[in-house]
PDB file of N, CA and C in Angstrom:
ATOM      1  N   UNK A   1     160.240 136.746 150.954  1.00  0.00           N
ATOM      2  CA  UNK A   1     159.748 135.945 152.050  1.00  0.00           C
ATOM      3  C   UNK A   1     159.392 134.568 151.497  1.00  0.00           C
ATOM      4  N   UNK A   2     159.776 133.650 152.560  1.00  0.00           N
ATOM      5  CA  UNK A   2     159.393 131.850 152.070  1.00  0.00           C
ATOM      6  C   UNK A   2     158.379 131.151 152.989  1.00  0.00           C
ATOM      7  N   UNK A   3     157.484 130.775 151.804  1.00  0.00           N
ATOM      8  CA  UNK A   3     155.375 130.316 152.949  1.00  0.00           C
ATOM      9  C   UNK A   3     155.679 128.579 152.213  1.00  0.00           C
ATOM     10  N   UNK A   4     155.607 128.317 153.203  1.00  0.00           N
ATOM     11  CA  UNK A   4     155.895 126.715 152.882  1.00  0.00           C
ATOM     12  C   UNK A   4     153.797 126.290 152.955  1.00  0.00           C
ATOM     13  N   UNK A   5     153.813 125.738 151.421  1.00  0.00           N
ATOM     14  CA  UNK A   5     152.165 125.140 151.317  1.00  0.00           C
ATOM     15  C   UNK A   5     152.413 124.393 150.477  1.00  0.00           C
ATOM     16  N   UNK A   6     151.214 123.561 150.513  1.00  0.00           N
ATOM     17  CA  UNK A   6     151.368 122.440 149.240  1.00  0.00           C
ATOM     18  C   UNK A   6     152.153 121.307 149.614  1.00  0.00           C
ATOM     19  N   UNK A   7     153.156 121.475 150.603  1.00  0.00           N
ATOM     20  CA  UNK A   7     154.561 120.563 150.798  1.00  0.00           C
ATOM     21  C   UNK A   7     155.213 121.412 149.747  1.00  0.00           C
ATOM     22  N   UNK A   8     155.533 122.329 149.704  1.00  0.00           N
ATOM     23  CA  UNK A   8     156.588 123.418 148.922  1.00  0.00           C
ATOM     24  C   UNK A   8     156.747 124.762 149.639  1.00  0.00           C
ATOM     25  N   UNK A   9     158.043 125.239 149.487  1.00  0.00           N
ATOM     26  CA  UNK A   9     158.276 126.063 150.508  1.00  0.00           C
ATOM     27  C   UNK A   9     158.378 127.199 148.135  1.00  0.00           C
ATOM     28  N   UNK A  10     157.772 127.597 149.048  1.00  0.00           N
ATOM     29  CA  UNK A  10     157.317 129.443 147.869  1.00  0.00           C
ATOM     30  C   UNK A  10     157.867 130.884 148.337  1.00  0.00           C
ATOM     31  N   UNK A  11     158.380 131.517 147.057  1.00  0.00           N
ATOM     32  CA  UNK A  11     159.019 132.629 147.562  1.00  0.00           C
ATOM     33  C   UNK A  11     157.702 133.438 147.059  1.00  0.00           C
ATOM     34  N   UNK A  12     157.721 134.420 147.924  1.00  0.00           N
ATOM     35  CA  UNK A  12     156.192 135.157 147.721  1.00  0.00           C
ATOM     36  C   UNK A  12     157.337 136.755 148.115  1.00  0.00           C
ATOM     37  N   UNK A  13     156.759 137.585 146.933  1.00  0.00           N
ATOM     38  CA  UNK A  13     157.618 139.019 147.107  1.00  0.00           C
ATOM     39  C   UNK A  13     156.432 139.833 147.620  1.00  0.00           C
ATOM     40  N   UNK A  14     156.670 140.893 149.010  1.00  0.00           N
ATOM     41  CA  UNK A  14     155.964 141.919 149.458  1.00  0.00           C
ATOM     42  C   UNK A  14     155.105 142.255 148.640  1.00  0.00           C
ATOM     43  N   UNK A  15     155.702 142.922 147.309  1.00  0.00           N
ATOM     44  CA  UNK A  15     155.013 143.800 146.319  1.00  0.00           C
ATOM     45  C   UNK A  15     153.427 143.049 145.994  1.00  0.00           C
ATOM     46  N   UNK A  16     153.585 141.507 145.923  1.00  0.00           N
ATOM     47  CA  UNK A  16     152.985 141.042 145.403  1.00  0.00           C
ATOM     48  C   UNK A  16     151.727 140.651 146.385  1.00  0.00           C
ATOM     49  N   UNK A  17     151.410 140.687 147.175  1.00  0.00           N
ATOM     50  CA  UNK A  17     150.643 140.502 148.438  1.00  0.00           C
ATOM     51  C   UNK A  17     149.026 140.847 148.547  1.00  0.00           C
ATOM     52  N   UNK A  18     148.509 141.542 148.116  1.00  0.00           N
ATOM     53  CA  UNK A  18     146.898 141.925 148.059  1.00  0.00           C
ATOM     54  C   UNK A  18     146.364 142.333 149.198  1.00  0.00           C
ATOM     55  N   UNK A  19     145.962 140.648 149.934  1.00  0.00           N
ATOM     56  CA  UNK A  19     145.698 140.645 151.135  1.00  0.00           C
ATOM     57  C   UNK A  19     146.031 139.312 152.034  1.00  0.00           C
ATOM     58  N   UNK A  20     145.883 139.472 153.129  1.00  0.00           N
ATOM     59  CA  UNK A  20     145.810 137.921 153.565  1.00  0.00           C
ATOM     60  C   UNK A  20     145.002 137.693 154.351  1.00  0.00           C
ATOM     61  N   UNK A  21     144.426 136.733 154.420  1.00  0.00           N
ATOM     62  CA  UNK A  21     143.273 136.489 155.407  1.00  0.00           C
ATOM     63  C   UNK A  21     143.531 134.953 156.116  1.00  0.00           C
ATOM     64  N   UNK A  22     143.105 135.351 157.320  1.00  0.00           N
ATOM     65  CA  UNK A  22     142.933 133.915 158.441  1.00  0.00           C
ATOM     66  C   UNK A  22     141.910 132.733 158.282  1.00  0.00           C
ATOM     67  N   UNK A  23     141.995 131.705 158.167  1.00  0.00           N
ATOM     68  CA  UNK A  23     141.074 130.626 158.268  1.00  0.00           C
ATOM     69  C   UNK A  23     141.430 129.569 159.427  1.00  0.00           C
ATOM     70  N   UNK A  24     140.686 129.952 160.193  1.00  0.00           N
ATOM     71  CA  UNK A  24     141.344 129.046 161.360  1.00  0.00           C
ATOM     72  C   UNK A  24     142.696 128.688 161.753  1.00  0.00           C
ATOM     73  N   UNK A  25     143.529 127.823 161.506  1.00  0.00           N
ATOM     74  CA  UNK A  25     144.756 127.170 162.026  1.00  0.00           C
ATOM     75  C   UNK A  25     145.458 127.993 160.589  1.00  0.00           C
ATOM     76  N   UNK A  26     144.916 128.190 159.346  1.00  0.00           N
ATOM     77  CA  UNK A  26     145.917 128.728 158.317  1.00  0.00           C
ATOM     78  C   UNK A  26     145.638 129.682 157.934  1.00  0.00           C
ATOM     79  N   UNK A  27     146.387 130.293 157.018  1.00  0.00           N
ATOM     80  CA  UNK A  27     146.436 131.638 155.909  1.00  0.00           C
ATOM     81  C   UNK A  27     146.050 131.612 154.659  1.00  0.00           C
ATOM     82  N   UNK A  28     145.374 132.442 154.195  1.00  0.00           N
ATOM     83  CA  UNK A  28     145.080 132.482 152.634  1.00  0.00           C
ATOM     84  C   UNK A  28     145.492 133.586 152.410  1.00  0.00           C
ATOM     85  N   UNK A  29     146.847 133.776 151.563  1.00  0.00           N
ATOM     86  CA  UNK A  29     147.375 134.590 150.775  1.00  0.00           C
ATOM     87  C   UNK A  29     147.092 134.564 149.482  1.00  0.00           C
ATOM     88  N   UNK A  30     146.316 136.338 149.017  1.00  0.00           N
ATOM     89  CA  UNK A  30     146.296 136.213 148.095  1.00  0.00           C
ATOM     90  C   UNK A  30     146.953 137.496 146.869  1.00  0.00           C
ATOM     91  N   UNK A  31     147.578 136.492 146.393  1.00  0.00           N
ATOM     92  CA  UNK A  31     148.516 137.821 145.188  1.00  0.00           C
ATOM     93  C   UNK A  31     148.063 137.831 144.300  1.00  0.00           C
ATOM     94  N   UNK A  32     148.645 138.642 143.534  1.00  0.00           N
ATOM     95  CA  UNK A  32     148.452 139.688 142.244  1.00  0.00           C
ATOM     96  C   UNK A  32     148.495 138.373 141.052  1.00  0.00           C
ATOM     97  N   UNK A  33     147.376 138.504 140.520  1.00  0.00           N
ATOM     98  CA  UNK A  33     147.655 137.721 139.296  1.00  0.00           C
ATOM     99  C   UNK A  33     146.535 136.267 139.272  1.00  0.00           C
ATOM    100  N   UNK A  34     145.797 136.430 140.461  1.00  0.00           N
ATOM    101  CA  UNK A  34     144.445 135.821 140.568  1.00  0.00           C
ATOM    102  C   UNK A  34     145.583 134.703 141.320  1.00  0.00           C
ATOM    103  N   UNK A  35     146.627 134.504 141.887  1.00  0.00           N
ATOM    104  CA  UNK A  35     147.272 133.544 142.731  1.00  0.00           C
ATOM    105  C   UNK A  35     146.675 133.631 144.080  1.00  0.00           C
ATOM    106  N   UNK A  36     146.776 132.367 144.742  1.00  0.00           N
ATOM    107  CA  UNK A  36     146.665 131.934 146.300  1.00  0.00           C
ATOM    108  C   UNK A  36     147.076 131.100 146.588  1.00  0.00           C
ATOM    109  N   UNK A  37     147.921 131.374 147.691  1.00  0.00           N
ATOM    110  CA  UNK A  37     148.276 130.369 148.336  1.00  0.00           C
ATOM    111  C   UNK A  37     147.625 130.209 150.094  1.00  0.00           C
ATOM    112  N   UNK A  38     147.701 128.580 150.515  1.00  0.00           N
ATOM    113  CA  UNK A  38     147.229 128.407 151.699  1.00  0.00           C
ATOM    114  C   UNK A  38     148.293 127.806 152.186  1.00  0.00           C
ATOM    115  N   UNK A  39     148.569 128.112 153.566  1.00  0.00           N
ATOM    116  CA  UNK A  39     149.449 127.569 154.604  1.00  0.00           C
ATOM    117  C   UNK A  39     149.199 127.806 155.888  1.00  0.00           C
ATOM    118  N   UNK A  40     149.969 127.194 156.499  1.00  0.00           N
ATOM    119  CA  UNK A  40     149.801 126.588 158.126  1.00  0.00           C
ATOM    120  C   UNK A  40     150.435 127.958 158.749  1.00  0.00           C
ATOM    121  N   UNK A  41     149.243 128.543 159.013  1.00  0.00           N
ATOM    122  CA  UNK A  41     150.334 129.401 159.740  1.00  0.00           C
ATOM    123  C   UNK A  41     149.329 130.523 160.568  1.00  0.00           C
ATOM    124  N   UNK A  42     149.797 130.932 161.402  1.00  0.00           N
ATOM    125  CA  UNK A  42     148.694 131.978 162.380  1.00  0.00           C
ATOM    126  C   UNK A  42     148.966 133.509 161.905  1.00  0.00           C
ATOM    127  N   UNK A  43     147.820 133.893 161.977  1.00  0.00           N
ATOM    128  CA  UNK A  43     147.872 135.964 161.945  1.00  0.00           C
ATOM    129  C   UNK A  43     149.666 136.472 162.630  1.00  0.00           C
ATOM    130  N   UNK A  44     149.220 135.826 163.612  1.00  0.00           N
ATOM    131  CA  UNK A  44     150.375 136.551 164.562  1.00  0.00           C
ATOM    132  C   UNK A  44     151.479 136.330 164.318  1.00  0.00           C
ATOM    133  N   UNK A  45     151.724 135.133 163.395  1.00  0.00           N
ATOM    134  CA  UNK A  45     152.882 134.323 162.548  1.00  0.00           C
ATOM    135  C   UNK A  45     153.692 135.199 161.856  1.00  0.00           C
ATOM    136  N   UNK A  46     152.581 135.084 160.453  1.00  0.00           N
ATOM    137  CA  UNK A  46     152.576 136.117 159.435  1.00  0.00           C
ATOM    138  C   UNK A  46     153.373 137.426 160.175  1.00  0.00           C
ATOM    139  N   UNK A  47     152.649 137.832 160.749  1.00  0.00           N
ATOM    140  CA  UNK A  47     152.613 139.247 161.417  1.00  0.00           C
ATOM    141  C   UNK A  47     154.359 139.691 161.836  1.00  0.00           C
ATOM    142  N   UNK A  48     154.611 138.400 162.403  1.00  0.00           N
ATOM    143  CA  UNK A  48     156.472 138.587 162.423  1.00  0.00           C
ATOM    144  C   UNK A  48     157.257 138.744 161.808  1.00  0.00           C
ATOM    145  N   UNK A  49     156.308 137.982 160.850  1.00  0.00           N
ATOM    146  CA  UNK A  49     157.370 137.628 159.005  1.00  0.00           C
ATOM    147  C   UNK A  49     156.819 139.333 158.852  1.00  0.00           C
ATOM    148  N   UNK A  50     156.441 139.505 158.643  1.00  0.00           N
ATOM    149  CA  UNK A  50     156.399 140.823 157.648  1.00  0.00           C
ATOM    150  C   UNK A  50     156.757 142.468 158.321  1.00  0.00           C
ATOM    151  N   UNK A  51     157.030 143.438 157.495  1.00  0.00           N
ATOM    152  CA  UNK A  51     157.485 144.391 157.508  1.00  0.00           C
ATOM    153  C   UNK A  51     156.266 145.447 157.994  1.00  0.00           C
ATOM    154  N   UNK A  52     156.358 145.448 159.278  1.00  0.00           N
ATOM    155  CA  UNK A  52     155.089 146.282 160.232  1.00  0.00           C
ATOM    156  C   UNK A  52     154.884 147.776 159.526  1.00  0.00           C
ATOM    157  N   UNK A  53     156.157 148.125 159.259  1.00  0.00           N
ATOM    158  CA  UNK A  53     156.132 149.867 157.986  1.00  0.00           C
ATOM    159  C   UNK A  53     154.953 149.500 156.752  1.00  0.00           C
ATOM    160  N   UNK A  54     155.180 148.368 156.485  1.00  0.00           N
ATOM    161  CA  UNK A  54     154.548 148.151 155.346  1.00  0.00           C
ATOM    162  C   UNK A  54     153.191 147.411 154.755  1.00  0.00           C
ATOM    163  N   UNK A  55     152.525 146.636 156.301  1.00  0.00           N
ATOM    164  CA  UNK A  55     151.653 145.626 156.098  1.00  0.00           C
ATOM    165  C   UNK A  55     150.869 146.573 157.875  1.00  0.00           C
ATOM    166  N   UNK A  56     149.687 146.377 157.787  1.00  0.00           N
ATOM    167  CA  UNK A  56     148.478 146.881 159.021  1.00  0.00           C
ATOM    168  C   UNK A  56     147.830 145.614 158.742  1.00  0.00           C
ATOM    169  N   UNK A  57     147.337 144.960 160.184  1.00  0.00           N
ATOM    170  CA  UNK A  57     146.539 144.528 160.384  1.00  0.00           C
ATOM    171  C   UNK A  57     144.768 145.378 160.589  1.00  0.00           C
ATOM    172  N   UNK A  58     143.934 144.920 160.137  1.00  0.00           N
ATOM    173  CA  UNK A  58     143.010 145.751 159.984  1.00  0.00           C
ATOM    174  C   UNK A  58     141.486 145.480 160.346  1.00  0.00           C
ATOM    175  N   UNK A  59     141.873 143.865 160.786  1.00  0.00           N
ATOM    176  CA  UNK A  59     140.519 143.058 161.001  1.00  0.00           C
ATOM    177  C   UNK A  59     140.986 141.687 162.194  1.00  0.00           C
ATOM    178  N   UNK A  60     140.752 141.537 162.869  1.00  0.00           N
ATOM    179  CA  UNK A  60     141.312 139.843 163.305  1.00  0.00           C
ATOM    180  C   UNK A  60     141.312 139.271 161.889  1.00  0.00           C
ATOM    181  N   UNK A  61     140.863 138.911 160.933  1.00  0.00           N
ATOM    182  CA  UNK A  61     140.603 137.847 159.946  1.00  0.00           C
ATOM    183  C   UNK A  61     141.850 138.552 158.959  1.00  0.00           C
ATOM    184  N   UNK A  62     142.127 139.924 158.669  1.00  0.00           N
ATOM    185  CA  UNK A  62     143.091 140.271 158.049  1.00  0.00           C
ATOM    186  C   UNK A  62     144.006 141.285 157.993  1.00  0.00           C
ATOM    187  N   UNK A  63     145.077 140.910 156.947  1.00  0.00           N
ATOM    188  CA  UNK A  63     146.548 141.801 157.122  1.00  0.00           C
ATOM    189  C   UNK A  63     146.335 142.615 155.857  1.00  0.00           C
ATOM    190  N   UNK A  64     147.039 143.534 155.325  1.00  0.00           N
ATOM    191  CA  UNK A  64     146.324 144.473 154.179  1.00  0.00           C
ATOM    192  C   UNK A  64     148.170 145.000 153.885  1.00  0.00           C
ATOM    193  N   UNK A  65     149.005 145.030 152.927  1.00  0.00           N
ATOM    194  CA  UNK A  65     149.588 146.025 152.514  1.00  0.00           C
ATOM    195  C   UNK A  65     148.610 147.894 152.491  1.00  0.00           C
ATOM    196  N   UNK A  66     149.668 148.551 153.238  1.00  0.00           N
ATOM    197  CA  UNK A  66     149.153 150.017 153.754  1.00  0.00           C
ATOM    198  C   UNK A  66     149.058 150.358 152.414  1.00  0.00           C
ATOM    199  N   UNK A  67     150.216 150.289 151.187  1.00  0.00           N
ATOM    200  CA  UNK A  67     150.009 150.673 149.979  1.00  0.00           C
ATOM    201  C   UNK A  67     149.305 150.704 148.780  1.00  0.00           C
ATOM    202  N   UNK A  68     148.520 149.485 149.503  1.00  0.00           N
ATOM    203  CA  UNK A  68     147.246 148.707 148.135  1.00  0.00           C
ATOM    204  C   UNK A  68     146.126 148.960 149.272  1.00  0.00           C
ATOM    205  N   UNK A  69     145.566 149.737 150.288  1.00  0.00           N
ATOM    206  CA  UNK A  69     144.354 150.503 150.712  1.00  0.00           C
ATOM    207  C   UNK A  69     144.237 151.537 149.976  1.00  0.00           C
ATOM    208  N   UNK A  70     142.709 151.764 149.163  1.00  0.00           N
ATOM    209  CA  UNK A  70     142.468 152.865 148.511  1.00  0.00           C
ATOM    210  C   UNK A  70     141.593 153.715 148.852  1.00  0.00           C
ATOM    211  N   UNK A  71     140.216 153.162 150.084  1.00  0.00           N
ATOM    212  CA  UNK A  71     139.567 153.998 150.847  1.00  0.00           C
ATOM    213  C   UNK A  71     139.275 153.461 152.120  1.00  0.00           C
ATOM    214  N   UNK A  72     138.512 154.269 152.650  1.00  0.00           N
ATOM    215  CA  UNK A  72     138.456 153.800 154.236  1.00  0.00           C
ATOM    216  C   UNK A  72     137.358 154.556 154.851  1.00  0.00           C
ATOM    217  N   UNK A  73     136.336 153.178 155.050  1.00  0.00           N
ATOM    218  CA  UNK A  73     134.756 153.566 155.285  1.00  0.00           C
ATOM    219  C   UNK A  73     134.818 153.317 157.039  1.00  0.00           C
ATOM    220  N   UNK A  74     133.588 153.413 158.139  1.00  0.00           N
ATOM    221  CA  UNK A  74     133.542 153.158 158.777  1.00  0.00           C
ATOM    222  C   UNK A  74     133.746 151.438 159.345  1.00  0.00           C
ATOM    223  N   UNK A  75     133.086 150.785 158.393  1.00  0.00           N
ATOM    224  CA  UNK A  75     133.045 149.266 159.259  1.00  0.00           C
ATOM    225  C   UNK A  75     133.777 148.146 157.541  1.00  0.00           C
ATOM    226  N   UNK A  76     134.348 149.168 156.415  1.00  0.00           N
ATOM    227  CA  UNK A  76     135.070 148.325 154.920  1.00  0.00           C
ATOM    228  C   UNK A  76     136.181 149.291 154.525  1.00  0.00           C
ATOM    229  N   UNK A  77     136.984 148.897 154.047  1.00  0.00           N
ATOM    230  CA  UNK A  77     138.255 148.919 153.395  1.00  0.00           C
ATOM    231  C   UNK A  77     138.133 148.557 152.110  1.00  0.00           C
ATOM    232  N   UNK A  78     138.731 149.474 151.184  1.00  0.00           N
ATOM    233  CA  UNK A  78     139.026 149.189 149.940  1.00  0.00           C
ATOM    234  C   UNK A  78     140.380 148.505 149.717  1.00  0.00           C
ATOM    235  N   UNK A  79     140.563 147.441 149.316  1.00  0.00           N
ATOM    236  CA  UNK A  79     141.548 147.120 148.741  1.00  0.00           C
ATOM    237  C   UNK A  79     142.174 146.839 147.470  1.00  0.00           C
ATOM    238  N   UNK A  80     142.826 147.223 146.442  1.00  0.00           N
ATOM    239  CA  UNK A  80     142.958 146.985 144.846  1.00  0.00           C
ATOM    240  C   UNK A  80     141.353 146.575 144.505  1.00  0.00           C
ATOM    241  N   UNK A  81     140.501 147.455 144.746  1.00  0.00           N
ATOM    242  CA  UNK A  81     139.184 146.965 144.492  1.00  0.00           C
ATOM    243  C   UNK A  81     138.030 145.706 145.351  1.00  0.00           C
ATOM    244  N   UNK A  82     139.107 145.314 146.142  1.00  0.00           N
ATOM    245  CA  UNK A  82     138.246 144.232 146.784  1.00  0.00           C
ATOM    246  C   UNK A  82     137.686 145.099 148.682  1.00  0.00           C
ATOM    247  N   UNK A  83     136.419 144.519 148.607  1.00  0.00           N
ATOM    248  CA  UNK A  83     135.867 145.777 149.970  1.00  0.00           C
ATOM    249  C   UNK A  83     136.595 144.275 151.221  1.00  0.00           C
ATOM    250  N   UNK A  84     136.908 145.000 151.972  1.00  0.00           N
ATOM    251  CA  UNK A  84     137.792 143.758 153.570  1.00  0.00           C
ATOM    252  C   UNK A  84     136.927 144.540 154.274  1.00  0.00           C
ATOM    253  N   UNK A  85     136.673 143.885 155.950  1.00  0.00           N
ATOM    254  CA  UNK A  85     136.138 144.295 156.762  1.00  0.00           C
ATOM    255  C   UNK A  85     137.157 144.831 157.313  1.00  0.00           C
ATOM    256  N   UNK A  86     136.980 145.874 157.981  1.00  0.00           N
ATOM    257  CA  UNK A  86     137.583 147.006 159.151  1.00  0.00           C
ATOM    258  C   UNK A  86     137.179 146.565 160.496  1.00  0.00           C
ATOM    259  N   UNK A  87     137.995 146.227 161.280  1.00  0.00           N
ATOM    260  CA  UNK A  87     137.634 145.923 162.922  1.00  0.00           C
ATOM    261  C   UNK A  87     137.244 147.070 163.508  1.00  0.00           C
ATOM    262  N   UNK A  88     136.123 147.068 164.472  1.00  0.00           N
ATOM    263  CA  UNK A  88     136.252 148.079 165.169  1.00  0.00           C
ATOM    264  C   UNK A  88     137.291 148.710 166.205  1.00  0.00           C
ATOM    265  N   UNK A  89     138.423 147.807 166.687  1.00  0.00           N
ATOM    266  CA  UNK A  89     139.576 147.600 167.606  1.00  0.00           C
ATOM    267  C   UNK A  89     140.598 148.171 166.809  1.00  0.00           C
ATOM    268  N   UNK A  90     140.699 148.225 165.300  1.00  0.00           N
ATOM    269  CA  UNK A  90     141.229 148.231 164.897  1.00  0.00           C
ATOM    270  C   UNK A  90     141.910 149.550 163.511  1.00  0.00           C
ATOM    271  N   UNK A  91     140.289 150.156 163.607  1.00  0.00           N
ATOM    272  CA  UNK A  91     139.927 151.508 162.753  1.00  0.00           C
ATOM    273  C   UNK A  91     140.632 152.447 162.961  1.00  0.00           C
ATOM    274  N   UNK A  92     140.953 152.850 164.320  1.00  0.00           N
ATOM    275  CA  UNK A  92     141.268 153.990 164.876  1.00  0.00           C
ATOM    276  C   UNK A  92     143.135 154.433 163.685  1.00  0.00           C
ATOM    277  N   UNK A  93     143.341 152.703 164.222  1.00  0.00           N
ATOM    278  CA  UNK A  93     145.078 152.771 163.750  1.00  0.00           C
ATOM    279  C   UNK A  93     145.118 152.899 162.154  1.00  0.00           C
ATOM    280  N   UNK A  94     144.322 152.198 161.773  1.00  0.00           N
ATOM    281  CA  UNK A  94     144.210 152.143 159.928  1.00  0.00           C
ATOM    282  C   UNK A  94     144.019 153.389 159.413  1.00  0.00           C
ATOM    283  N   UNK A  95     142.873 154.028 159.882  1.00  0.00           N
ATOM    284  CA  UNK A  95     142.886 155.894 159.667  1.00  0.00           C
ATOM    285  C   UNK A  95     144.204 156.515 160.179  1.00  0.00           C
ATOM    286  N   UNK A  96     144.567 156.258 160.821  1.00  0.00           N
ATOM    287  CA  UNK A  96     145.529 157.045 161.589  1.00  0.00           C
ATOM    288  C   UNK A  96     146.805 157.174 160.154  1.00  0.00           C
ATOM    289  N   UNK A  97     147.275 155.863 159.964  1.00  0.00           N
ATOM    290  CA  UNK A  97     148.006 155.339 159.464  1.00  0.00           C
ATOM    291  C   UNK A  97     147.776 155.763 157.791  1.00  0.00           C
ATOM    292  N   UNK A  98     146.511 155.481 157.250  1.00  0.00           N
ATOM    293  CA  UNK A  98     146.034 155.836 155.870  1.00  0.00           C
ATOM    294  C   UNK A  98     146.010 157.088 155.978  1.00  0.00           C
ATOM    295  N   UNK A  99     146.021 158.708 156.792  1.00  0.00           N
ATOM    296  CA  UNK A  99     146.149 159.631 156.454  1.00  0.00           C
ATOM    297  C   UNK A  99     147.458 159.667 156.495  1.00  0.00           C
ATOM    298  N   UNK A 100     148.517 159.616 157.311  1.00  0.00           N
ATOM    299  CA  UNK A 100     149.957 159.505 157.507  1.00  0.00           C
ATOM    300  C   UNK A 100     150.399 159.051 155.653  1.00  0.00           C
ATOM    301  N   UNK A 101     150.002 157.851 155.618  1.00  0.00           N
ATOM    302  CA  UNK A 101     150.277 157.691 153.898  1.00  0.00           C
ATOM    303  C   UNK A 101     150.181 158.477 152.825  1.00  0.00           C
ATOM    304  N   UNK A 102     149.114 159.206 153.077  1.00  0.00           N
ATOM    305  CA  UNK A 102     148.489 159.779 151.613  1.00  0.00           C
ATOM    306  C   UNK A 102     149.200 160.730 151.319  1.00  0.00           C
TER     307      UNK A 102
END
């Protein structure tokens, strides 16, 4: 996939993904390897670009690879170690989905 930031258009691979989170009008993607990138771009954007099998939305503020969730509390999410908030709108599908995985 290609995230144009900086004034540079970046190839960013699935695998590499963490999490992404919303900041108003843009995205903060952040990958493996202490990388981030920011760009212009909406949740719902993102959300087209990517592979729905493979990425849950899990919060309004964020998108989560299903494969790098490691637990799943009532109102936090584990991610490669980092805790994300869990929507309440949004719990039902992430459980649903994280037992389906395991």
């Amino acid at each position: 996939m290609f995230i144009k930031a900086k004034k540079k258009l970046h190839k960013i691979l699935l695998a590499e993904i963490i999490y992404i989170e919303a900041m108003d009008d843009y995205i903060q993607i952040k990958l493996t390897g202490e990388k981030t990138l920011v760009a212009r771009m909406t949740m719902k954007g993102i959300m087209d670009e990517l592979d729905l099998k493979q990425f849950i939305r899990v919060h309004r503020s964020f998108i989560v690879p299903l494969k790098n969730i490691q637990a799943v509390g009532t109102k936090r999410i584990n991610v490669n170690g980092v805790e994300i908030a869990l929507g309440k709108h949004y719990s039902a599908n992430v459980i649903k989905k994280f037992k389906k995985g395991s």
